[in-house]
C-alpha atoms as a PDB file:
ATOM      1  CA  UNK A   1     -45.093 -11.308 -21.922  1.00  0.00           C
ATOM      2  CA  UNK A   2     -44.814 -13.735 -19.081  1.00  0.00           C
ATOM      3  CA  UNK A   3     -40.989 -15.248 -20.693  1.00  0.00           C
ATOM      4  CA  UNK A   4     -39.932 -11.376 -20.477  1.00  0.00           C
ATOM      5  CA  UNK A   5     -41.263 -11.185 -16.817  1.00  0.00           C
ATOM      6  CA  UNK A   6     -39.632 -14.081 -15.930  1.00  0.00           C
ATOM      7  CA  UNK A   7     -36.253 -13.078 -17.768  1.00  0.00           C
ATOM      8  CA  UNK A   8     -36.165  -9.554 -15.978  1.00  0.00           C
ATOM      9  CA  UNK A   9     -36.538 -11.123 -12.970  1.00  0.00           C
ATOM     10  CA  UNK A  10     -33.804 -13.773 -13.663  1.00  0.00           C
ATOM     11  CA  UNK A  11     -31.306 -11.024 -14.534  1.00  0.00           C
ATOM     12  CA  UNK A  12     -32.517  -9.446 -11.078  1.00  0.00           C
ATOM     13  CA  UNK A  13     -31.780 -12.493  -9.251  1.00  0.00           C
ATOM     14  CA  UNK A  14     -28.360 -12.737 -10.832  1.00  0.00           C
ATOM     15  CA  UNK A  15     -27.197  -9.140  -9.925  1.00  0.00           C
ATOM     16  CA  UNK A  16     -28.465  -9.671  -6.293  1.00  0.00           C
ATOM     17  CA  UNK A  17     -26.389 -12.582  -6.160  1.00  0.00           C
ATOM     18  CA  UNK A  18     -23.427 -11.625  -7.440  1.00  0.00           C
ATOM     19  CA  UNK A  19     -23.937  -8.634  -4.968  1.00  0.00           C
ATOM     20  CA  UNK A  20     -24.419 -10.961  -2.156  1.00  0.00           C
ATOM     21  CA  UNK A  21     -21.360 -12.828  -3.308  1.00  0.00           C
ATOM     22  CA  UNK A  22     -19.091  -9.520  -3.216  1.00  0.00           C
ATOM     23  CA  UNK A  23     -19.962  -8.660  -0.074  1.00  0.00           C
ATOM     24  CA  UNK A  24     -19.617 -11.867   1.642  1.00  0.00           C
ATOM     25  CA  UNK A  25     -16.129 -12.434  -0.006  1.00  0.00           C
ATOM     26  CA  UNK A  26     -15.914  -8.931   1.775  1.00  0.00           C
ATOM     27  CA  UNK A  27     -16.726 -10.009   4.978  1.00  0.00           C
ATOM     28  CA  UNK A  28     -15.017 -12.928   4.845  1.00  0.00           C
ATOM     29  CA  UNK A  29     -11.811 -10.730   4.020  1.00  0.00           C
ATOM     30  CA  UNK A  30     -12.325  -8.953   7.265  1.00  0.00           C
ATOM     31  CA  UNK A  31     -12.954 -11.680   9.297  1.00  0.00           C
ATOM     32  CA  UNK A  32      -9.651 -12.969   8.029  1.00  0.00           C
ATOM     33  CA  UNK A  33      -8.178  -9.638   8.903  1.00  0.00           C
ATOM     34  CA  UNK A  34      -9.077  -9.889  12.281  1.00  0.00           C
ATOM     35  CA  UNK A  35      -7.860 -13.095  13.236  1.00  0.00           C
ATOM     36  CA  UNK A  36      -4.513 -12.878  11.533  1.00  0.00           C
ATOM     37  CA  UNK A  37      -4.394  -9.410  13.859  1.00  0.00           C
ATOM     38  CA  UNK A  38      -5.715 -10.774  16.693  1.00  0.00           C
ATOM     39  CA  UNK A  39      -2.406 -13.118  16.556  1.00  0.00           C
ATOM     40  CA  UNK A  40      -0.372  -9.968  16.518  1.00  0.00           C
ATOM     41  CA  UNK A  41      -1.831  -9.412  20.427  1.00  0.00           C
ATOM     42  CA  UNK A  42      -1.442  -6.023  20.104  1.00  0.00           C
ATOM     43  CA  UNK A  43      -3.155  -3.799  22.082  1.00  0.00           C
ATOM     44  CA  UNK A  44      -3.104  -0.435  23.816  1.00  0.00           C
ATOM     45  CA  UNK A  45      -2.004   0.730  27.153  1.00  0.00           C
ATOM     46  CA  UNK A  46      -4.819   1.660  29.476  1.00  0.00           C
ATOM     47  CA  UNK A  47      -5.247   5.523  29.283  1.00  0.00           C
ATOM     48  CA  UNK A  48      -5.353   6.982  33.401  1.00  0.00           C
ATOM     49  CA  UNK A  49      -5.550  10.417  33.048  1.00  0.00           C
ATOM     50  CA  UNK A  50      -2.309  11.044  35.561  1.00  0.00           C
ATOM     51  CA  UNK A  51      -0.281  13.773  34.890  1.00  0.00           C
ATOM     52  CA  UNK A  52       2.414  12.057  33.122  1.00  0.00           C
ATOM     53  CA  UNK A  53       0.246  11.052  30.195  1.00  0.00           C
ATOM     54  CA  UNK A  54      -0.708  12.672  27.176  1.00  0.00           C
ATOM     55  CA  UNK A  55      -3.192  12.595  25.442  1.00  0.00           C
ATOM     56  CA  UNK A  56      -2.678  13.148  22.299  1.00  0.00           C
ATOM     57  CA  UNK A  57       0.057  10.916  21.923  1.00  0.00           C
ATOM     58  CA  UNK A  58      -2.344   8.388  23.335  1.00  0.00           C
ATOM     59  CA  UNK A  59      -5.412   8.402  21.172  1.00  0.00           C
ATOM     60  CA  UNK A  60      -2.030   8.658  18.074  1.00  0.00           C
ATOM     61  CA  UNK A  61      -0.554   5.671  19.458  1.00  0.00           C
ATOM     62  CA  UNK A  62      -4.144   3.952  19.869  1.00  0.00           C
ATOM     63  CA  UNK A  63      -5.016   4.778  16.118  1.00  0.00           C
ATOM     64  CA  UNK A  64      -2.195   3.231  14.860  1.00  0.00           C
ATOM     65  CA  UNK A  65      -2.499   0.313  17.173  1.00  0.00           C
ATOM     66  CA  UNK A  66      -6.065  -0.026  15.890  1.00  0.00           C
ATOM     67  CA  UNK A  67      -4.734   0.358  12.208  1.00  0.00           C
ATOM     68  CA  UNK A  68      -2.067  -2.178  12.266  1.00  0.00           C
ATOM     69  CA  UNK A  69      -4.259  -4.861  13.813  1.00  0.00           C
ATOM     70  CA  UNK A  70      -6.872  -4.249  11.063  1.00  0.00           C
ATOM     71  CA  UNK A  71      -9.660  -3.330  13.618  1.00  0.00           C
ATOM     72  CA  UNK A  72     -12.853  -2.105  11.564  1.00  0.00           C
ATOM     73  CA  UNK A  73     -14.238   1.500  12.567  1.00  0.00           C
ATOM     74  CA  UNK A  74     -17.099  -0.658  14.967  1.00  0.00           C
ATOM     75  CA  UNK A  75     -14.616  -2.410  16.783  1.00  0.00           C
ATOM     76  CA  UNK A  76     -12.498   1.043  17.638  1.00  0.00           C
ATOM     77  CA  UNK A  77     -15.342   2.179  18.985  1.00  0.00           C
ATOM     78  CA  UNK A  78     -16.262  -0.264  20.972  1.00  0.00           C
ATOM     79  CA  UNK A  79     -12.626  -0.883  22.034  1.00  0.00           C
ATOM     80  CA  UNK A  80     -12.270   2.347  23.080  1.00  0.00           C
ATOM     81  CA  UNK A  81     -14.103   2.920  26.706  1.00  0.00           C
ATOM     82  CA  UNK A  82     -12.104  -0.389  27.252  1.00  0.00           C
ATOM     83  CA  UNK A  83      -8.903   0.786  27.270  1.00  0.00           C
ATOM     84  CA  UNK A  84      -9.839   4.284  29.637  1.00  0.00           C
ATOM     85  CA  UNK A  85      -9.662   3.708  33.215  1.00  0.00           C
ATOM     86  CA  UNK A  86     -12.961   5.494  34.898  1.00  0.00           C
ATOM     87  CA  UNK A  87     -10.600   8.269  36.259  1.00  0.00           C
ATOM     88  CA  UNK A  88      -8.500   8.732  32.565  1.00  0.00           C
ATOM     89  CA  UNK A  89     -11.461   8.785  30.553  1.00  0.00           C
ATOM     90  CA  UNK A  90     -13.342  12.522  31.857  1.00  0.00           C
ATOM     91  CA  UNK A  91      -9.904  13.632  31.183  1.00  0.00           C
ATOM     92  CA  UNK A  92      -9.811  12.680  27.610  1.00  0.00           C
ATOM     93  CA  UNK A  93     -13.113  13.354  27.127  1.00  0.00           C
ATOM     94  CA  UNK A  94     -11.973  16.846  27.780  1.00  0.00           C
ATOM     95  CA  UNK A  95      -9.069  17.055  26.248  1.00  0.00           C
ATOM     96  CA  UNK A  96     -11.594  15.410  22.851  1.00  0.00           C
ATOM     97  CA  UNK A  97     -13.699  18.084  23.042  1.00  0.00           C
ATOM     98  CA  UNK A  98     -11.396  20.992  23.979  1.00  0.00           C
ATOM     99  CA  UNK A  99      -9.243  19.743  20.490  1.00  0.00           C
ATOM    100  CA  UNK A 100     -13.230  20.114  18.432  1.00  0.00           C
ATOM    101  CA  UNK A 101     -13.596  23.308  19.414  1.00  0.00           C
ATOM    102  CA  UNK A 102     -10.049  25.147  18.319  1.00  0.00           C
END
């Protein structure tokens, strides 16, 4: 009884390895990501809000920045407020939510 307990428990421990394993290989697969984009320097133009921008072809342009450097869904977001200027980003916020509701 006890040599089955202990057996079950071994096979436990080897399938939470092996899951630990495959998703630190993951991580470490992203982490590699992100430094072999982070050489790439790319980055996205401050969004102002003035006239002459638009926003659509912005937040485009800043998804495909954010796809060809690899960035993970957490780091777009965070990203994001960095790259509106205080009087762009009401604007966009706007133009966000305006886009939602049609």
């Amino acid at each position: 009884m006890i040599t089955g307990l202990f057996n079950a428990l071994r096979v436990d421990l080897e399938k939470e390895s092996t899951s630990n394993k495959a998703a630190l290989s993951s991580l470490q697969e992203s982490i590699k990501a992100v430094k072999k984009s982070n050489k790439r320097n790319l980055k996205p133009e401050c969004f102002t809000g003035s006239t002459e921008e638009d926003a659509n072809q912005w937040l485009d342009f800043y998804e495909r920045v954010a796809t060809i450097s690899n960035w993970m869904e957490e780091l777009r977001l965070r990203a994001f407020p960095l790259d509106l200027l205080k009087r762009g980003s009401g604007k966009l916020v706007c133009h966000i939510n305006q886009e939602h509701q049609n």
